[in-house]
Protein backbone atom coordinates (compact mmCIF):
# COMPACT_ATOMS: atom_id res chain seq x y z
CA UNK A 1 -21.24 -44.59 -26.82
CA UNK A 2 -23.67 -42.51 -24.73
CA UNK A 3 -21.60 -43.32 -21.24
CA UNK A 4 -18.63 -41.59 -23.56
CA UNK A 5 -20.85 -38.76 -24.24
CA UNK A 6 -21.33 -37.86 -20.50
CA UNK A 7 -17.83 -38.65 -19.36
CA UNK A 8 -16.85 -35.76 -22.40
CA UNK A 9 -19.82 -34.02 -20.58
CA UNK A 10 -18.54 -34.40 -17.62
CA UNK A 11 -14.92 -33.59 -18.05
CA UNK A 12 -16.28 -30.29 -20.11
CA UNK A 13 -18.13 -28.80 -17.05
CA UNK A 14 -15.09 -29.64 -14.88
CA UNK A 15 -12.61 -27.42 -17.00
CA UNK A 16 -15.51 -25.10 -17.03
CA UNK A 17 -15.56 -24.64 -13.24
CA UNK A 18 -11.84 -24.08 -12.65
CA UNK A 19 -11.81 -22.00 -15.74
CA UNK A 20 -14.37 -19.60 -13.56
CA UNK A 21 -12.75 -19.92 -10.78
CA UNK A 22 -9.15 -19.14 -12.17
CA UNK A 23 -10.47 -16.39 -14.13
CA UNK A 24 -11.57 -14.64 -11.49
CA UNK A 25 -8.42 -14.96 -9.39
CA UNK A 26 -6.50 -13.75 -11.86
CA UNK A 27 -9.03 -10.63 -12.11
CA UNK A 28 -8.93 -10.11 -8.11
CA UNK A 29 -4.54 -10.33 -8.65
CA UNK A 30 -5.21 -7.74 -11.94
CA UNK A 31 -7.24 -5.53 -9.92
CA UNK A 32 -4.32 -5.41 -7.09
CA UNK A 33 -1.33 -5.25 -9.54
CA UNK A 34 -2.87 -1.94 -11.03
CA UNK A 35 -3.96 -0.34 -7.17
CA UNK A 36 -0.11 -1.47 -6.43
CA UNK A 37 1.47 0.31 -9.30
CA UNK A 38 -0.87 3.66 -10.02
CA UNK A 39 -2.82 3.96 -6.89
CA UNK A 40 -2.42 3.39 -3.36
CA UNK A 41 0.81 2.43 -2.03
CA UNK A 42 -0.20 1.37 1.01
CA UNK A 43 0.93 -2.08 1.36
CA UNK A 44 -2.14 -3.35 3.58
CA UNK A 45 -4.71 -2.14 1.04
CA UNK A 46 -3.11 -4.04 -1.40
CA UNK A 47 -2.84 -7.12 0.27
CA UNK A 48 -6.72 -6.93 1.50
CA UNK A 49 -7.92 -6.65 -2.07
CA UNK A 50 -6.12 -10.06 -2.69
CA UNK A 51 -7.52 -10.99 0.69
CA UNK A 52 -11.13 -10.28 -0.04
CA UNK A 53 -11.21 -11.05 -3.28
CA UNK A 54 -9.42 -14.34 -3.62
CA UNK A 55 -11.37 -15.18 -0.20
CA UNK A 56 -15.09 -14.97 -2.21
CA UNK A 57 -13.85 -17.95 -4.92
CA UNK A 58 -15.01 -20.34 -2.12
CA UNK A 59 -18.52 -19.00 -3.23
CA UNK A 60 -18.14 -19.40 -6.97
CA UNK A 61 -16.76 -23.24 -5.40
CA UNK A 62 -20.05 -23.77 -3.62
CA UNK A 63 -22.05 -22.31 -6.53
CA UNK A 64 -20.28 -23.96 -8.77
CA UNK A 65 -20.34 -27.24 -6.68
CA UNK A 66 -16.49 -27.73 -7.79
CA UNK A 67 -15.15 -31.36 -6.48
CA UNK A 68 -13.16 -31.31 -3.67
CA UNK A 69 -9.51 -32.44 -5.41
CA UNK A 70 -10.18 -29.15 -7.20
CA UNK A 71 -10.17 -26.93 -4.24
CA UNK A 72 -7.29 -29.06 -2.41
CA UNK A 73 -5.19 -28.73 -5.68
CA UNK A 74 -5.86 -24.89 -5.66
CA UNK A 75 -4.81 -25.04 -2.21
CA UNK A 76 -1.77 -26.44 -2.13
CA UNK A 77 -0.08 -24.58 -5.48
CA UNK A 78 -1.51 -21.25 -3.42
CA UNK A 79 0.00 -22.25 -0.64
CA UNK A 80 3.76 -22.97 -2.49
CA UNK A 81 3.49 -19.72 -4.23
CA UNK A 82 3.09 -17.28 -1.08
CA UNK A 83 5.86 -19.30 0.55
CA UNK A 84 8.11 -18.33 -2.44
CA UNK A 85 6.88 -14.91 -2.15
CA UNK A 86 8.57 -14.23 1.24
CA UNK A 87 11.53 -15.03 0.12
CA UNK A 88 11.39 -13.96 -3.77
CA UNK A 89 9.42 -10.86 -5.58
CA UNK A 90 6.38 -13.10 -6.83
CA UNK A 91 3.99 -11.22 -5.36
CA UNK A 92 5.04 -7.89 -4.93
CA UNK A 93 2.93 -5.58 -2.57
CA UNK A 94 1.24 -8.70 -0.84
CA UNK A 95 3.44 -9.66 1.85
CA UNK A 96 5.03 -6.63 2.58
CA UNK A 97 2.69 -4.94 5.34
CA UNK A 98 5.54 -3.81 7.93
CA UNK A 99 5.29 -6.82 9.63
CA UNK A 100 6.22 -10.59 9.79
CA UNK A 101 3.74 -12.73 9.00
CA UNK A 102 2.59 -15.75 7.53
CA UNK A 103 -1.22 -14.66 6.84
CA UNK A 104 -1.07 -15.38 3.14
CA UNK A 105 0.20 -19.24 3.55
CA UNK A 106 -2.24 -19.72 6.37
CA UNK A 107 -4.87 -18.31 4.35
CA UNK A 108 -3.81 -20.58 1.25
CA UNK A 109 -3.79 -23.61 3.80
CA UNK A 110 -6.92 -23.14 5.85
CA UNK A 111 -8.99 -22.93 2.20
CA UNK A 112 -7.83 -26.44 1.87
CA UNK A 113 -8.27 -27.76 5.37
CA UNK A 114 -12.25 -26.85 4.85
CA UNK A 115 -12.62 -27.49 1.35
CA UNK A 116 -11.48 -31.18 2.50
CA UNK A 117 -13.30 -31.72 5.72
CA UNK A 118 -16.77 -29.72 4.35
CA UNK A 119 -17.33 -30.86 1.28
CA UNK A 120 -16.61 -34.95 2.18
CA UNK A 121 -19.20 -34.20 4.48
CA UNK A 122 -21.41 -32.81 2.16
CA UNK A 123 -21.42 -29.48 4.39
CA UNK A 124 -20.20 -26.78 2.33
CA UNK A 125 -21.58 -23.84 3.65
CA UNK A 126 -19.68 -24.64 6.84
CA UNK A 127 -16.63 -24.26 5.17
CA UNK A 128 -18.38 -20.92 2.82
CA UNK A 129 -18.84 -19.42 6.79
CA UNK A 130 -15.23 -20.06 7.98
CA UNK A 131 -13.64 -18.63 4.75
CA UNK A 132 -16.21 -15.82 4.22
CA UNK A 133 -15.57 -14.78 8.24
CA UNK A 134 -12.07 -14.27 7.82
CA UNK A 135 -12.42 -12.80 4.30
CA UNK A 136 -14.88 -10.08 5.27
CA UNK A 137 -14.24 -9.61 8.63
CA UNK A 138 -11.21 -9.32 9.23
CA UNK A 139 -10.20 -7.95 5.97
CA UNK A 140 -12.55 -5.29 6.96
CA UNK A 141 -11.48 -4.81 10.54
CA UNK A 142 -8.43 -4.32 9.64
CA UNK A 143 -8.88 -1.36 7.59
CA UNK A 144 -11.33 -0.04 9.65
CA UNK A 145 -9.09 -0.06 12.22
CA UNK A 146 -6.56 1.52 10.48
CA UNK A 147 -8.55 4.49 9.22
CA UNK A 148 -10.46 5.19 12.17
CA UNK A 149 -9.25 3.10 15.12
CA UNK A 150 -9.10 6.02 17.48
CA UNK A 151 -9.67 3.40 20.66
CA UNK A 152 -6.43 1.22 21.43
CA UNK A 153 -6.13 -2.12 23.89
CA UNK A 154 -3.04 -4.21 23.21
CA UNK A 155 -2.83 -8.05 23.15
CA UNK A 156 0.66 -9.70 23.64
CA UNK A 157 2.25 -6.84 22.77
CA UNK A 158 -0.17 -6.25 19.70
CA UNK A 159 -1.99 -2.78 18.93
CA UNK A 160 -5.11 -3.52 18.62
CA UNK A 161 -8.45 -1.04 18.14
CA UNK A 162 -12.30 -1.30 19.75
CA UNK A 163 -12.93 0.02 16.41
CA UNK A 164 -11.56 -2.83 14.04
CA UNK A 165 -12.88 -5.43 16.60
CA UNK A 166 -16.20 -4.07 16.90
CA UNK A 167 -16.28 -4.11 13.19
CA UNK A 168 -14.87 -8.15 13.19
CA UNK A 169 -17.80 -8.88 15.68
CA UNK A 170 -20.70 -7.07 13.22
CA UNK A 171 -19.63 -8.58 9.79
CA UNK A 172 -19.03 -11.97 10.92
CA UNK A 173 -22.39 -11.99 12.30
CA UNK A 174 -23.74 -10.85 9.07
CA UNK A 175 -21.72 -13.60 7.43
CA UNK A 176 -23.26 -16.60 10.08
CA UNK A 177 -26.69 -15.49 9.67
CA UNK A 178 -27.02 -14.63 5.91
CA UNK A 179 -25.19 -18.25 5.16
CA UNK A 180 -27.07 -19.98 8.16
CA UNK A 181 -30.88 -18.72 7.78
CA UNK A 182 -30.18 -19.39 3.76
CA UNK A 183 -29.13 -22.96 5.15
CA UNK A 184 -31.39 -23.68 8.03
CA UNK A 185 -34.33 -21.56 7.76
CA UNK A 186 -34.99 -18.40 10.12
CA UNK A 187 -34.81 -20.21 13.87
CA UNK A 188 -33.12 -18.70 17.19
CA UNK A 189 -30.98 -21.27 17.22
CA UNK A 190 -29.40 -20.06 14.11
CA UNK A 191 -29.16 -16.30 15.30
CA UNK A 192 -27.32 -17.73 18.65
CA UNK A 193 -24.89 -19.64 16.81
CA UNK A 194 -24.46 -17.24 14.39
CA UNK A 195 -23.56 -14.69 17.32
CA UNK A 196 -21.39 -17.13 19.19
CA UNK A 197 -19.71 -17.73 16.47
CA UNK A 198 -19.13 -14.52 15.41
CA UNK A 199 -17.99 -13.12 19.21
CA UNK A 200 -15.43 -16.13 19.44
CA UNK A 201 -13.79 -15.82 15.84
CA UNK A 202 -13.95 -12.34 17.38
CA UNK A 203 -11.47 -13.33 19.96
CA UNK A 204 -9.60 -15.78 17.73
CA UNK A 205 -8.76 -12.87 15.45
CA UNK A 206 -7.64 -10.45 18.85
CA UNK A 207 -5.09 -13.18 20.28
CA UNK A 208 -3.34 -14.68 17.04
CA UNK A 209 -0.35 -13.67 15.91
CA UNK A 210 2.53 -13.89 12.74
CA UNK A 211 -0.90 -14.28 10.75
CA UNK A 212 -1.93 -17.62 12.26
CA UNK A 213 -5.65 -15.89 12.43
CA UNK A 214 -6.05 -16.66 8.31
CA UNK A 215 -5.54 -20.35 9.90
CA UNK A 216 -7.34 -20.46 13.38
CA UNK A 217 -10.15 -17.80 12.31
CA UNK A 218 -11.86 -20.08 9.42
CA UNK A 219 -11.17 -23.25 11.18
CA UNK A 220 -12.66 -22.17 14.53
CA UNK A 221 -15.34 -20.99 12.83
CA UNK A 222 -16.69 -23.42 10.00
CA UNK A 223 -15.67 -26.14 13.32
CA UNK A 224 -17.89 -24.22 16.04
CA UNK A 225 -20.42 -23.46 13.48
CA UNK A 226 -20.81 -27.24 12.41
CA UNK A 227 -20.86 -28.24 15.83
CA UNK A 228 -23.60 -25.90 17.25
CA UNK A 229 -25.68 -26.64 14.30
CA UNK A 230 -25.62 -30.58 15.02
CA UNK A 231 -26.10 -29.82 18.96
CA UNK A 232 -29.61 -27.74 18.39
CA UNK A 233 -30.46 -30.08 15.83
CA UNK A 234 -29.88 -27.53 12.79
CA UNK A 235 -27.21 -29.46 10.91
C-alpha cells in the first residue's frame, strides 16, 4: 500500500515537470506567433525569440531535475517537427530567415545529445552551459550584429561582423562563469575555462555553416567544458 502511494507520488511529480516545461514552450511559441503576426516582420527576430526562449527550458530541466527519457523524448518530437517545417507551414516565421539552414533541427538534436550524455553522468550543468551558450550567445550575436554590425570579415563566403562576435565571446563567458563558479566555487581555474570555452565556441559559431553551429556550438562546449573541469580537478 504505501510503495503504491509513492509510485502515484512519483508518477504525479513527473506529469508535473513536463507539464512546466511544456507550458512554457508553448508560452515562448505564443509569444512569437503574436511578434510574427502584429509586430515585427522580420523573420530573424522571430526565430530568435523561439531560439532563446525554447533554449532556457534546459534550466527549468535542471531545476526541475526532469529524467533524462523526458528530455530525449522532447528532443526527438522537436526535432521531427522543424524537419516538417521546411518543407510544410508548421512553423511559420521560424525557418524562413533568407537563408538555408538547418539551425532549428540541429538545435532540436543537440538538446538531446546533452540531455543524454550529461545527465547519465550526473553532470547537468555541463549540458545547462552548452545549451545556454548557444541560446544566449549566439541568439544575441546575431542580432547584435544585425543592428549594429558596422565592422565586416567574411568566413567561407559568410558575412560576418566584429560586432556580433565580440558580443558571442562576452555572453558566453558570462554563461561559463555564472554556471561554473555556481558549480565549482570561485577558483581561476574556473574563470580560464570559462574563457576558453567561451573564445572557442566563439570560433565554432564564426566557421559553421547551413546552421550546423545550433549542433557543434553546445556540443563543443558542454564537451570542452567537462573536460577542462576534470583536467584542473574541478569536475
Amino acid at each position: 500500500m504505501l510503495s503504491s502511494f509513492f509510485d502515484l507520488e512519483s508518477t504525479f511529480s513527473l506529469w508535473l515537470q513536463i507539464a512546466v516545461v511544456a507550458i512554457w514552450v508553448v508560452f515562448v511559441l505564443i509569444i512569437a506567433g503574436v511578434v510574427n503576426r502584429f509586430g515585427s516582420k522580420d523573420p530573424e527576430i522571430v526565430r530568435k525569440i523561439v531560439h532563446i526562449g525554447t533554449g532556457n527550458v534546459i534550466l527549468l530541466a535542471w531545476w526541475l531535475d526532469v529524467p533524462p527519457i523526458v528530455g530525449v523524448t522532447a528532443s526527438i518530437v522537436a526535432s521531427a517537427v522543424t524537419l516538417l517545417s521546411y518543407r510544410f507551414p508548421i512553423l511559420p516565421g521560424i525557418n524562413s530567415v533568407g537563408r538555408k539552414s538547418f539551425g532549428t533541427f540541429f538545435y532540436a538534436v543537440s538538446i538531446g545529445i546533452l540531455i543524454t550524455c550529461f545527465w547519465t553522468l550526473q553532470q547537468p550543468q555541463y549540458a545547462v552551459l552548452g545549451i545556454l551558450v548557444m541560446t544566449w550567445g549566439d541568439g544575441l550575436a546575431a542580432l547584435v550584429g544585425q543592428r549594429f554590425g558596422q565592422h565586416k570579415y567574411k568566413v567561407f563566403g559568410r558575412e560576418k561582423s566584429w560586432e556580433g562576435s565580440l558580443t558571442m565571446t562576452v555572453v558566453s563567458f558570462l554563461i561559463n562563469s555564472l554556471i561554473l563558479v555556481s558549480v565549482q566555487g570561485n577558483h581561476w581555474q574556473t574563470w580560464l575555462i570559462s574563457l576558453t570555452v567561451a573564445l572557442v565556441a566563439s570560433g565554432l559559431e564564426v566557421v559553421s555553416f547551413l546552421g550546423i553551429d545550433n549542433l557543434t556550438v553546445p556540443l563543443g562546449s558542454a564537451a570542452l567544458a567537462y573536460v577542462l573541469s576534470q583536467l584542473m580537478g574541478n569536475g
